[in-house]
N, C-alpha and C. Protein backbone atom coordinates (compact mmCIF):
# COMPACT_ATOMS: atom_id res chain seq x y z
N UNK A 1 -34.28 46.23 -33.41
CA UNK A 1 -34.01 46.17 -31.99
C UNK A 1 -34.67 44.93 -31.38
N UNK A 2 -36.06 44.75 -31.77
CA UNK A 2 -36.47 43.33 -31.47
C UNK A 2 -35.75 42.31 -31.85
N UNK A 3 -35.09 41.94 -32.74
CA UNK A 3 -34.17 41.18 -33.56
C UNK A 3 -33.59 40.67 -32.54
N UNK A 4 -32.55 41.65 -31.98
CA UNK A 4 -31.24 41.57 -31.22
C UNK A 4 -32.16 40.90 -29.21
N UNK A 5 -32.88 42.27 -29.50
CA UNK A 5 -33.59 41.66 -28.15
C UNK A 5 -33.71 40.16 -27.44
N UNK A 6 -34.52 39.47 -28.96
CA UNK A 6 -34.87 38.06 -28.93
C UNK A 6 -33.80 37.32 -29.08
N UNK A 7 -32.77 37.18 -29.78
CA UNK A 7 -31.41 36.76 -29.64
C UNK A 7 -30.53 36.64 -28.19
N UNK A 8 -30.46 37.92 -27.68
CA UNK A 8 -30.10 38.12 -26.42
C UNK A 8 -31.00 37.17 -25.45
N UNK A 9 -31.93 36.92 -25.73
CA UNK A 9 -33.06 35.98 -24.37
C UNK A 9 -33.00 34.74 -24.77
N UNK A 10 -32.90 34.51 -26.13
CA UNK A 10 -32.60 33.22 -26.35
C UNK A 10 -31.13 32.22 -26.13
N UNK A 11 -29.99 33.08 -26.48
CA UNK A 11 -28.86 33.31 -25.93
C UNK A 11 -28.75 32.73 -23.80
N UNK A 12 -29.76 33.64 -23.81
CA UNK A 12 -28.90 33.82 -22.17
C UNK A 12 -30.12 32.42 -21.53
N UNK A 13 -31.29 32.37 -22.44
CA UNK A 13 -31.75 30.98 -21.62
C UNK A 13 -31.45 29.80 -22.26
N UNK A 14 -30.69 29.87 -23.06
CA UNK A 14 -29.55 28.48 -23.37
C UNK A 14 -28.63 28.35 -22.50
N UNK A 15 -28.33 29.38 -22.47
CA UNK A 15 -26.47 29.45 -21.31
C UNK A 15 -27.58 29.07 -20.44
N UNK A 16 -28.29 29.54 -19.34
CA UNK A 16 -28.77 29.20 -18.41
C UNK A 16 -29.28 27.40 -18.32
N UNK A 17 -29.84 27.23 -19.19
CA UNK A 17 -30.23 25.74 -19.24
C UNK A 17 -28.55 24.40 -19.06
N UNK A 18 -28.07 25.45 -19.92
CA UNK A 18 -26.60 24.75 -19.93
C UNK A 18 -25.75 24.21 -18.79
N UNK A 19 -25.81 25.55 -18.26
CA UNK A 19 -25.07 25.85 -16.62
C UNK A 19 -26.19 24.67 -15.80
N UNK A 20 -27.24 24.97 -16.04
CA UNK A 20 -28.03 23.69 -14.86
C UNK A 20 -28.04 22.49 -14.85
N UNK A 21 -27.63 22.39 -16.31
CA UNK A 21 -27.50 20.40 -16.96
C UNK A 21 -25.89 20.34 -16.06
N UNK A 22 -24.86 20.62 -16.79
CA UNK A 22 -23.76 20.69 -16.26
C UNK A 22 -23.46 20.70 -14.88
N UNK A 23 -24.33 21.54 -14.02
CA UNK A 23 -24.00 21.24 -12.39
C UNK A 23 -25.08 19.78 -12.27
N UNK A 24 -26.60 19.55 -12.91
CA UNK A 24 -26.49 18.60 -12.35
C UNK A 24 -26.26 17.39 -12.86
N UNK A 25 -25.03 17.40 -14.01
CA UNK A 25 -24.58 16.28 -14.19
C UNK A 25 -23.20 16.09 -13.03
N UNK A 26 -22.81 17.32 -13.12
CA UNK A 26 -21.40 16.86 -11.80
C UNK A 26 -22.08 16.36 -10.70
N UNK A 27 -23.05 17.11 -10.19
CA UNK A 27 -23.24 16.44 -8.72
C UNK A 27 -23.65 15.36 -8.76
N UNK A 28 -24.33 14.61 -9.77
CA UNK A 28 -24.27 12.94 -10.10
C UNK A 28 -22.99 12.46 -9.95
N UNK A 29 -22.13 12.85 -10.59
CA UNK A 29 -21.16 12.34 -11.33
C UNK A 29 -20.33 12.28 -9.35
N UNK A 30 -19.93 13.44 -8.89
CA UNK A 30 -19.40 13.94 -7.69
C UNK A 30 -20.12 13.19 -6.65
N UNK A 31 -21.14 12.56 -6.61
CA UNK A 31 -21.75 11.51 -5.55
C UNK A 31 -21.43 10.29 -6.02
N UNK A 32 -21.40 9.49 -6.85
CA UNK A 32 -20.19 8.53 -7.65
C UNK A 32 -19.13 8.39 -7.41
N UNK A 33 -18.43 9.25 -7.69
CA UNK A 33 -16.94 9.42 -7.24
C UNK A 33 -16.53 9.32 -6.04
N UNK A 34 -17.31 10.13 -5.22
CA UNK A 34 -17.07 10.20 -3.70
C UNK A 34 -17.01 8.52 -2.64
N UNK A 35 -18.25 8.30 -3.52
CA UNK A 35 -18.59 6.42 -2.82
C UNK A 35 -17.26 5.80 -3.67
N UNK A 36 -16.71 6.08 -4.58
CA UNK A 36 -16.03 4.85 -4.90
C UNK A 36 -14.19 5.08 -4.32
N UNK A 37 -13.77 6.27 -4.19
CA UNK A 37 -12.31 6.78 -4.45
C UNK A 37 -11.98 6.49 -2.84
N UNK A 38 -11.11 5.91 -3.21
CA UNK A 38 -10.13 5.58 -1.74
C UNK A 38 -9.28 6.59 -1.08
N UNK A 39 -8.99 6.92 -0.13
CA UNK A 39 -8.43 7.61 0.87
C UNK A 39 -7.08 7.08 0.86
N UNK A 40 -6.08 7.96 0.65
CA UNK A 40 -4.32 7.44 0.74
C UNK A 40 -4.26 6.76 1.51
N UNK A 41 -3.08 5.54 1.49
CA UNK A 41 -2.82 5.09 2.65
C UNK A 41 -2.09 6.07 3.67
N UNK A 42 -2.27 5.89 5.62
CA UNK A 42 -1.70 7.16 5.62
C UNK A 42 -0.19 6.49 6.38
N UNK A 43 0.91 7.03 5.76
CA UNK A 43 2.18 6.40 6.67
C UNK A 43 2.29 6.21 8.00
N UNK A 44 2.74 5.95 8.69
CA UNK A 44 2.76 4.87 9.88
C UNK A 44 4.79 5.21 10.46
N UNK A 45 4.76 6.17 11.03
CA UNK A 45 6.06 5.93 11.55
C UNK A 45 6.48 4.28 11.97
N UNK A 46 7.83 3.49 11.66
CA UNK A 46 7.80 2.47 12.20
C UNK A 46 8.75 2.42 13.61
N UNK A 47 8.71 2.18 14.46
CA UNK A 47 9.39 1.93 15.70
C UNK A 47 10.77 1.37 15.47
N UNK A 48 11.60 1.46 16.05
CA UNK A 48 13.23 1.14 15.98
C UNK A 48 13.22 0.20 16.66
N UNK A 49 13.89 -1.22 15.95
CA UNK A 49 14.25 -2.66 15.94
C UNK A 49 15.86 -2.49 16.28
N UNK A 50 16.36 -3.41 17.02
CA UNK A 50 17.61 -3.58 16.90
C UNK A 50 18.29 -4.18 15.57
N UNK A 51 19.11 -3.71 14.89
CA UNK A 51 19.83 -3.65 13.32
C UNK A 51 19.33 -5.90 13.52
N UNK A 52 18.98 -6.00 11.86
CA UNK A 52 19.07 -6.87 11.87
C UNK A 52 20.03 -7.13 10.46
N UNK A 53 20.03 -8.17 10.60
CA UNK A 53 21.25 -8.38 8.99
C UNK A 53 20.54 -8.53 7.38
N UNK A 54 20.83 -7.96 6.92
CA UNK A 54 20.10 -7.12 5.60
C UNK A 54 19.92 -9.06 4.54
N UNK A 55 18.90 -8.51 3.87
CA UNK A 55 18.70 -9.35 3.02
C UNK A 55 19.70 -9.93 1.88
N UNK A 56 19.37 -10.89 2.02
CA UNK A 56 20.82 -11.81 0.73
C UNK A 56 20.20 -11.19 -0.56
N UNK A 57 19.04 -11.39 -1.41
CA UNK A 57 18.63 -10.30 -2.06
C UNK A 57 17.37 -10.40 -2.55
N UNK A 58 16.98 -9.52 -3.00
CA UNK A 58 15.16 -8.76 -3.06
C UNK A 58 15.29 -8.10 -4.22
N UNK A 59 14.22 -7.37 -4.77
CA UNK A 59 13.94 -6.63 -5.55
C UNK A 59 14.60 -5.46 -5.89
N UNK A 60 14.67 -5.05 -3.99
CA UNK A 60 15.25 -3.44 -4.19
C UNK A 60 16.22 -3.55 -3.69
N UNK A 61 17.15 -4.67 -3.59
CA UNK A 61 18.63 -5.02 -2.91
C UNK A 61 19.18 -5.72 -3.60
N UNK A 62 20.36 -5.49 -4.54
CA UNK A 62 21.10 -6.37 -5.40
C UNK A 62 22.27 -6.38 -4.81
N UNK A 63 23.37 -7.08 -4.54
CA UNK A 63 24.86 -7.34 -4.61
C UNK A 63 25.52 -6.07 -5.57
N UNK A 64 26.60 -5.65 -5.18
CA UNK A 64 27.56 -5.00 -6.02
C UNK A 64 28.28 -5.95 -7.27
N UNK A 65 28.03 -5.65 -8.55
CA UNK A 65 28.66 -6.56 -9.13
C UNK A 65 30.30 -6.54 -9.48
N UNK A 66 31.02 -7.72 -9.57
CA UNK A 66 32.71 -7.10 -10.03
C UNK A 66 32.66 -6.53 -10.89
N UNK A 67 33.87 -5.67 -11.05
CA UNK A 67 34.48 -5.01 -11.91
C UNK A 67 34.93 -5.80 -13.36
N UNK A 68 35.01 -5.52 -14.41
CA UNK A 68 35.73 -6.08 -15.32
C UNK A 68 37.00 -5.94 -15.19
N UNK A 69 37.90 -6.89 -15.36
CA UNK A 69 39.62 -7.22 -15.08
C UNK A 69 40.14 -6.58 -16.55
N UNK A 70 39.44 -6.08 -17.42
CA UNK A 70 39.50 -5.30 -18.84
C UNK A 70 40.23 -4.13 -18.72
N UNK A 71 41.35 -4.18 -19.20
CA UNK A 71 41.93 -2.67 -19.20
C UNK A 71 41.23 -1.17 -20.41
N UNK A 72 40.53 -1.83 -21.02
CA UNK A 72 40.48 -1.13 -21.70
C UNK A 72 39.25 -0.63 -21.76
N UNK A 73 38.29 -0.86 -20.74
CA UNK A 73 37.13 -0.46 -20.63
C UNK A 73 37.17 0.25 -18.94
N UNK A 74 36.91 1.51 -18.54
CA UNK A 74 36.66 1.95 -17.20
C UNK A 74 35.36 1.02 -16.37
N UNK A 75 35.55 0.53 -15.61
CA UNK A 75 34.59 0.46 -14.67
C UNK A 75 33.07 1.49 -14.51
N UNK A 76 31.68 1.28 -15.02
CA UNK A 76 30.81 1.94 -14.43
C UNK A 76 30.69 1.99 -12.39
N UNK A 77 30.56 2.89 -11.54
CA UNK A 77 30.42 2.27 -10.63
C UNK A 77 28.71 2.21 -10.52
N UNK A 78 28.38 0.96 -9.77
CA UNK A 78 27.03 0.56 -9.90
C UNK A 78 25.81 1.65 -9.27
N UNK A 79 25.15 1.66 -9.72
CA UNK A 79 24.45 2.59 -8.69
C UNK A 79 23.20 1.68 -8.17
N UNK A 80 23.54 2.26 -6.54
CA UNK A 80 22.53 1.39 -5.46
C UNK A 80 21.49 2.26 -5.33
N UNK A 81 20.50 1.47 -4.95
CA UNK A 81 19.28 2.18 -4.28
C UNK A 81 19.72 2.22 -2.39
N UNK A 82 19.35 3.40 -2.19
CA UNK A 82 19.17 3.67 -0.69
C UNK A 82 18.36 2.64 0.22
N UNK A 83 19.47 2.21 1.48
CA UNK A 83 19.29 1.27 1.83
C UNK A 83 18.06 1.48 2.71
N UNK A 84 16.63 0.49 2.48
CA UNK A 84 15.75 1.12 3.80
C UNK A 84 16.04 0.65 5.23
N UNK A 85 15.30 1.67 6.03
CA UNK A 85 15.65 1.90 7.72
C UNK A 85 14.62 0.13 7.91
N UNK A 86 15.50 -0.33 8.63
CA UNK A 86 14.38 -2.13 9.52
C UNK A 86 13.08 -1.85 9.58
N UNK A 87 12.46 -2.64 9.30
CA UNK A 87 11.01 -3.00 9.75
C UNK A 87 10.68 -3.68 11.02
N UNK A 88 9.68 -3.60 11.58
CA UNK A 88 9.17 -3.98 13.54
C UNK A 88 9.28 -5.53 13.18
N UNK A 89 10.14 -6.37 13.68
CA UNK A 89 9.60 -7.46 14.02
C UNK A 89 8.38 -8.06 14.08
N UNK A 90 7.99 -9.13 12.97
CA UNK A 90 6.96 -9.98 13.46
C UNK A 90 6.76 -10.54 14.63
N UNK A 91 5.47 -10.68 14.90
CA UNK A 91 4.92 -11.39 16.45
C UNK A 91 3.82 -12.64 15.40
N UNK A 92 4.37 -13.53 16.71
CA UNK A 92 3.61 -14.61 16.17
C UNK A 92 4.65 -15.59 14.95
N UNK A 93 3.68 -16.89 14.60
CA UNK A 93 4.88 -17.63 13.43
C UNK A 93 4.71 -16.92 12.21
N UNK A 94 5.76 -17.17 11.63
CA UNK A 94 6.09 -16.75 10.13
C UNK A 94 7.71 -17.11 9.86
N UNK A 95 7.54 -16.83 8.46
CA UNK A 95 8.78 -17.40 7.79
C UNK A 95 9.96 -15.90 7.85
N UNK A 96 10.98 -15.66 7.44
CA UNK A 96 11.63 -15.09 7.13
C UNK A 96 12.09 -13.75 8.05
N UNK A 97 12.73 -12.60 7.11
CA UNK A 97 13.18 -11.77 8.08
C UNK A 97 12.02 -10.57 7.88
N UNK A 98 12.39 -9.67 8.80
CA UNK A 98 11.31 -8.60 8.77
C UNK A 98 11.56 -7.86 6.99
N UNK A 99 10.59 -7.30 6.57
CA UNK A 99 11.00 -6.74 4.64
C UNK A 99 11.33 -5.30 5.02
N UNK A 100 12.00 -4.84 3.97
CA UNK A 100 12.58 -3.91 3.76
C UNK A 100 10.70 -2.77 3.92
N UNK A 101 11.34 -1.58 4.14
CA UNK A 101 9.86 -0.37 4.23
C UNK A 101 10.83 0.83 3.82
N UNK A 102 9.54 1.47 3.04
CA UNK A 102 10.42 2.74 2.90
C UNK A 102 10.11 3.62 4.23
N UNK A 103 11.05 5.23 4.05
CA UNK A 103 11.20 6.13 4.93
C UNK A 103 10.19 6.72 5.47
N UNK A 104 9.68 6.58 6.62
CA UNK A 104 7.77 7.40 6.61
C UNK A 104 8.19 8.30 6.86
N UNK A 105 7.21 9.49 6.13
CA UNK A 105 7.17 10.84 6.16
C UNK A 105 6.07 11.13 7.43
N UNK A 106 6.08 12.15 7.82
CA UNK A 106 5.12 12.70 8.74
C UNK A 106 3.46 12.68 8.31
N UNK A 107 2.87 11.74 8.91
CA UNK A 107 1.42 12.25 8.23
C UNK A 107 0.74 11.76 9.32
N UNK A 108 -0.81 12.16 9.17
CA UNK A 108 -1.98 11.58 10.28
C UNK A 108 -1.46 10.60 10.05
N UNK A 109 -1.97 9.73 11.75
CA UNK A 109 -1.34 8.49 11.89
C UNK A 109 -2.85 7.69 11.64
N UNK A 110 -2.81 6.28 11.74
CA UNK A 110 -4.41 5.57 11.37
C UNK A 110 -5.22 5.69 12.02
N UNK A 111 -7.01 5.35 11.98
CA UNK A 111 -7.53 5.46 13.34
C UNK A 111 -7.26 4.49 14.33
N UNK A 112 -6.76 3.76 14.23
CA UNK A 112 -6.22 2.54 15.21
C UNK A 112 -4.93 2.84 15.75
N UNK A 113 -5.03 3.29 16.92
CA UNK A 113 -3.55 3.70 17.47
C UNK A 113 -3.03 2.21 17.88
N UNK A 114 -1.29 2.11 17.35
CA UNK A 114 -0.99 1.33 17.90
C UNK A 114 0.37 0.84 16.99
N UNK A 115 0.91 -0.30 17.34
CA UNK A 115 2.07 -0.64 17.06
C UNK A 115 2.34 -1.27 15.81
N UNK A 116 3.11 -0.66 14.70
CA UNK A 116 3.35 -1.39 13.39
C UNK A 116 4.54 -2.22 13.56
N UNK A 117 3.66 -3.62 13.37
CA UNK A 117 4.63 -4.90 12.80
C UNK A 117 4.65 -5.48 11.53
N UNK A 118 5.95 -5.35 11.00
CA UNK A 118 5.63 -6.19 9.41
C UNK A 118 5.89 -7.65 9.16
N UNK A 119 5.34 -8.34 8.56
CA UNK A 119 5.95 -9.49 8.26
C UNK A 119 5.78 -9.96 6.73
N UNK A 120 7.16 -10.34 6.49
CA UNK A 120 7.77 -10.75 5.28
C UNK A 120 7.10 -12.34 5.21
N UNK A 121 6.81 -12.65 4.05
CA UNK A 121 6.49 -14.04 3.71
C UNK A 121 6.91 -14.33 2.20
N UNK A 122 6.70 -15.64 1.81
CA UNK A 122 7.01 -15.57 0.11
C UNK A 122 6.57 -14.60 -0.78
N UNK A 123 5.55 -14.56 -0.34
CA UNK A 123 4.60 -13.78 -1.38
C UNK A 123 4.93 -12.11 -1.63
N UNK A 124 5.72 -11.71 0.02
CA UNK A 124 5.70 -10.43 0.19
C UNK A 124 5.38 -9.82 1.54
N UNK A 125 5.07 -8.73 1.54
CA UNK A 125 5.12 -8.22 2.69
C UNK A 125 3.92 -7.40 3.29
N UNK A 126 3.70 -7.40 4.15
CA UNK A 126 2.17 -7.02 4.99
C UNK A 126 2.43 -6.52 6.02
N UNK A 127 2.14 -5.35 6.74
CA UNK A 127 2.12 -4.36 7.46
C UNK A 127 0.94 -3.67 8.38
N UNK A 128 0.27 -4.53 9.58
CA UNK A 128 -0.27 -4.06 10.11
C UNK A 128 -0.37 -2.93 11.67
N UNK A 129 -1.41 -1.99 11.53
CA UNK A 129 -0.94 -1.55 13.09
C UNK A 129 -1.94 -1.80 14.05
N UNK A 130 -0.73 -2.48 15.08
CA UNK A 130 -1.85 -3.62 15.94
C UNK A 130 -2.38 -2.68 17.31
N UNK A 131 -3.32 -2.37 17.74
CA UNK A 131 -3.89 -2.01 18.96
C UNK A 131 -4.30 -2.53 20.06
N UNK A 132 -4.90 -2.08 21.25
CA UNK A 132 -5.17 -2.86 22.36
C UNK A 132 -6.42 -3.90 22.01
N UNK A 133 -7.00 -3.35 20.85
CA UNK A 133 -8.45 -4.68 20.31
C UNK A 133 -8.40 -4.24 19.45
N UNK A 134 -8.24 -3.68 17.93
CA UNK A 134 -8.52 -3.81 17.42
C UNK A 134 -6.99 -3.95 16.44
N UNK A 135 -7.27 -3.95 14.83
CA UNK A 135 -5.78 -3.43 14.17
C UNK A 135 -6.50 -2.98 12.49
N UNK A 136 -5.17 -2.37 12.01
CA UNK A 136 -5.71 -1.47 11.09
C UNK A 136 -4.37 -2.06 9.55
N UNK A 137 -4.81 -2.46 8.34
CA UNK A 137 -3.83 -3.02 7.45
C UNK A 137 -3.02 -1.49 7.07
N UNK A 138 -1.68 -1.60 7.19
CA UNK A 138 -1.10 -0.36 7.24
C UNK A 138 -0.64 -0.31 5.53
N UNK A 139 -0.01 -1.36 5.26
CA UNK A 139 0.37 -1.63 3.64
C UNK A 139 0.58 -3.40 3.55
N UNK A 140 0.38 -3.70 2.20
CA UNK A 140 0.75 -4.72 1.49
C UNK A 140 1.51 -4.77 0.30
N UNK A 141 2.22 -5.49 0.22
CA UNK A 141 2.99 -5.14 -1.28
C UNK A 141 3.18 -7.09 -1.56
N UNK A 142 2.96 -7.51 -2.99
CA UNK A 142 3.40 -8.26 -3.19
C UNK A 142 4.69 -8.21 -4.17
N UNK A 143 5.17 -9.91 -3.86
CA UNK A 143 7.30 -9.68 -4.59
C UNK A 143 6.86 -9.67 -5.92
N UNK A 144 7.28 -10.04 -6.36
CA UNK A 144 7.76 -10.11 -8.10
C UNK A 144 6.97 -11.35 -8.97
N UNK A 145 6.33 -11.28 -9.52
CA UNK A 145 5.50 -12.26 -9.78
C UNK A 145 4.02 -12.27 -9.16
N UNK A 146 4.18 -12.33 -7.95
CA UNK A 146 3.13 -13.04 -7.09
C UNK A 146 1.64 -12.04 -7.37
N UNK A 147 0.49 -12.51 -7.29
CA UNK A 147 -0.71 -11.40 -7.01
C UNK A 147 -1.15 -11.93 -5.35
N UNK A 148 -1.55 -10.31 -5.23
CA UNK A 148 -2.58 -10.00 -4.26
C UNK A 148 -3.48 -9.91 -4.13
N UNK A 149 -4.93 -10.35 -2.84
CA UNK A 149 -5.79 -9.78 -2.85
C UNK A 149 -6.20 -9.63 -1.35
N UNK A 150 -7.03 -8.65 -0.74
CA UNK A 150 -7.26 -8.34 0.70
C UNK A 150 -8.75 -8.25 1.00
N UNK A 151 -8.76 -8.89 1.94
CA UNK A 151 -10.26 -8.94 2.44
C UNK A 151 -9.92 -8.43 3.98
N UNK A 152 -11.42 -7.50 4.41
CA UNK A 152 -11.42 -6.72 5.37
C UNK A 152 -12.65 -6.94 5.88
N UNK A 153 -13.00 -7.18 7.39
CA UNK A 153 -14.32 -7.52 7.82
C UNK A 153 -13.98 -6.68 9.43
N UNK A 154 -15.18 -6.34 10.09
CA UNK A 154 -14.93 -5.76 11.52
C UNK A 154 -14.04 -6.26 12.64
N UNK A 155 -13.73 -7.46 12.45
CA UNK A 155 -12.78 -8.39 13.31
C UNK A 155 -11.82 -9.11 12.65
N UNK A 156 -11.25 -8.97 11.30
CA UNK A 156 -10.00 -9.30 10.92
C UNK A 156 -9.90 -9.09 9.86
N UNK A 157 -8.65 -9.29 9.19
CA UNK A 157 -8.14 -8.63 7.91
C UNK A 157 -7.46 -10.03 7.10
N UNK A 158 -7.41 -10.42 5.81
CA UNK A 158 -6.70 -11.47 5.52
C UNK A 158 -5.89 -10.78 4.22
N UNK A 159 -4.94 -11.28 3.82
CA UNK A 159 -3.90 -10.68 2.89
C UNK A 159 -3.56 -11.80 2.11
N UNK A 160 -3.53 -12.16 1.14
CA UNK A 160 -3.37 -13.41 0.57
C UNK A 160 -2.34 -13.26 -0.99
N UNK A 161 -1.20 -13.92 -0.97
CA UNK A 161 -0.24 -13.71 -2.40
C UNK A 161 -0.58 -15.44 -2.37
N UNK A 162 -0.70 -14.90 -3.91
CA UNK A 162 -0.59 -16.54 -4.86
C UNK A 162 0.24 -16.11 -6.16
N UNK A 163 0.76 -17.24 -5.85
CA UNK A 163 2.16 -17.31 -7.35
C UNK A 163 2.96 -18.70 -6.83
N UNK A 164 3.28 -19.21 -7.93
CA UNK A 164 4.77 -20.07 -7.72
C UNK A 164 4.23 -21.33 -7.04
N UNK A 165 2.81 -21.39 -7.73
CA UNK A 165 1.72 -22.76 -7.25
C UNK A 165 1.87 -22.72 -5.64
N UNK A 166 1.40 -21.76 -5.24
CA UNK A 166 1.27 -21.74 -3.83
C UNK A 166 0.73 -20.62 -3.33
N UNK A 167 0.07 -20.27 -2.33
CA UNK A 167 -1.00 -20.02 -1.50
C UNK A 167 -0.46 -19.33 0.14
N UNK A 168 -0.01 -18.31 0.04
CA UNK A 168 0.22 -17.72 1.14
C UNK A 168 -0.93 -16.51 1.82
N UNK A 169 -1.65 -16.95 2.85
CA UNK A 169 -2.01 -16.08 3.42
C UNK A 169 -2.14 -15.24 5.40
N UNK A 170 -2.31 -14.43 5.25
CA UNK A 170 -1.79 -13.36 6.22
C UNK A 170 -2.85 -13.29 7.51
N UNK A 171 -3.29 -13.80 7.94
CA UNK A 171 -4.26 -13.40 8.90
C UNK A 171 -4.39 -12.22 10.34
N UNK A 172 -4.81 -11.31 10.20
CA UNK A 172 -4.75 -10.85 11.90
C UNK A 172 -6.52 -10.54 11.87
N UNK A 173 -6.68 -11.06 13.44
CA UNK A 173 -7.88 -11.51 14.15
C UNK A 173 -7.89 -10.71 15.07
N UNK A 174 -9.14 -10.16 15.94
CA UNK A 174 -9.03 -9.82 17.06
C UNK A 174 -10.45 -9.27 17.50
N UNK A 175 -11.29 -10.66 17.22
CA UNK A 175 -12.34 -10.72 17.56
C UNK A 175 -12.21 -10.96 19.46
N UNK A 176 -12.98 -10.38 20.06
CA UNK A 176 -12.77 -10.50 21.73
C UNK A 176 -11.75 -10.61 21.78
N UNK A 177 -10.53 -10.77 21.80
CA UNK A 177 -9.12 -10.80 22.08
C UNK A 177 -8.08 -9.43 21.52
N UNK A 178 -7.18 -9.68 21.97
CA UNK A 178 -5.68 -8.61 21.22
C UNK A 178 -6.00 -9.22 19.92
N UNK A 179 -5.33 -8.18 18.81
CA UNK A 179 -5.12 -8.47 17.64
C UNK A 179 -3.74 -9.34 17.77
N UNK A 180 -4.07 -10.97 17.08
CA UNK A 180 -2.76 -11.46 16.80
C UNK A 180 -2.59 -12.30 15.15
N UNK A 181 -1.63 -12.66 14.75
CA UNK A 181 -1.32 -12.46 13.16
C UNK A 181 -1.32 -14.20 13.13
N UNK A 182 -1.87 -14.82 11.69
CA UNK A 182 -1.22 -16.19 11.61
C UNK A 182 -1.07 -15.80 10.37
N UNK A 183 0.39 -16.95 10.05
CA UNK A 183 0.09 -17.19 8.62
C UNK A 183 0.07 -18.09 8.28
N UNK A 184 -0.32 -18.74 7.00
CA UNK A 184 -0.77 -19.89 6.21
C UNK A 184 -0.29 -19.63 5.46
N UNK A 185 0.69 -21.01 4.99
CA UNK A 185 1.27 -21.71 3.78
C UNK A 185 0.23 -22.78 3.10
N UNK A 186 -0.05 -22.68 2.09
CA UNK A 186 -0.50 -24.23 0.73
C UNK A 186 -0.60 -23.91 -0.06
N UNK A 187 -0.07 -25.31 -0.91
CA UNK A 187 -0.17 -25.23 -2.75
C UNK A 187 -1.76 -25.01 -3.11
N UNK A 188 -1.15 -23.84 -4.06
CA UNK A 188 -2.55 -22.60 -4.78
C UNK A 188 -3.64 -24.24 -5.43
């Protein structure tokens, strides 16, 4: 009976030692994690633009291609991707047309209340929402090729694609002033 006794205590203050390493390796591990893991971006309803005329072509917009004049082969018909709803007009200079955005779903909106404008450049596309002083980077995406990188400070945000020996970057400012956007073109 002693046998079993001592087994049983030795037993249950292993498990016990076990269980205490284990929680406090998570809560190391769980204070780690917490400082490093990013928060979703959160979607951004975008405001309704008057229709503008769709892109000649992009990534996620190809042309319909012809048919083969082949009798003896049926036609596949092509399959498109769903066309996205306009993006807000840029404010301020920049190149091109507003970029394609997908469909926002309902979610908390940012802590920066205020108006999403996107603007398309070579590199890609950047999406901020601008407020009465301050603004908040809503998304970035770079095109095909190009890399990204984003820098964030209390009074402005910069967005920068390089590819294709060149140097595009995104600026919005709004140190003492409205948040307003520049961008910069030069060879990388």
């Amino acid at each position: 009976m002693a046998r079993m006794r001592r087994g049983l205590v030795h037993a249950t203050a292993w498990s016990l030692a076990t269980g205490a390493a284990v929680t406090l390796s998570w809560w190391g591990v769980r204070a780690v994690m917490t400082g490093t893991v990013y928060d979703r971006p959160a979607a951004v309803p975008l405001a309704a633009v008057p229709e503008s005329p769709a892109p000649q072509a992009a990534s996620t917009h190809r042309p319909k291609p012809v048919p083969s004049p082949s009798p003896s082969r049926s036609a596949r018909p092509p399959s498109s991707p769903a066309a996205p709803p306009p993006a807000a007009e840029p404010s301020g200079r920049g190149t091109g047309s507003a970029p394609p955005a997908a469909p926002a779903a309902p979610s908390p909106s940012p802590s920066v209340q205020g108006t999403v404008r996107s603007y398309a450049v070579a590199g890609g596309w950047v999406a901020f929402s601008l407020g009465d002083r301050s603004a908040e980077l809503v998304s970035a995406t770079p095109a095909s090729g190009w890399q990204m990188q984003v820098w964030k400070q209390d009074t402005w945000i910069r967005v920068t694609f390089t590819g294709d020996g060149r140097e595009v970057s995104v600026f919005c400012v709004w140190h003492d002033t409205a948040p307003r956007v520049e961008i910069d073109e030069r060879p990388a």
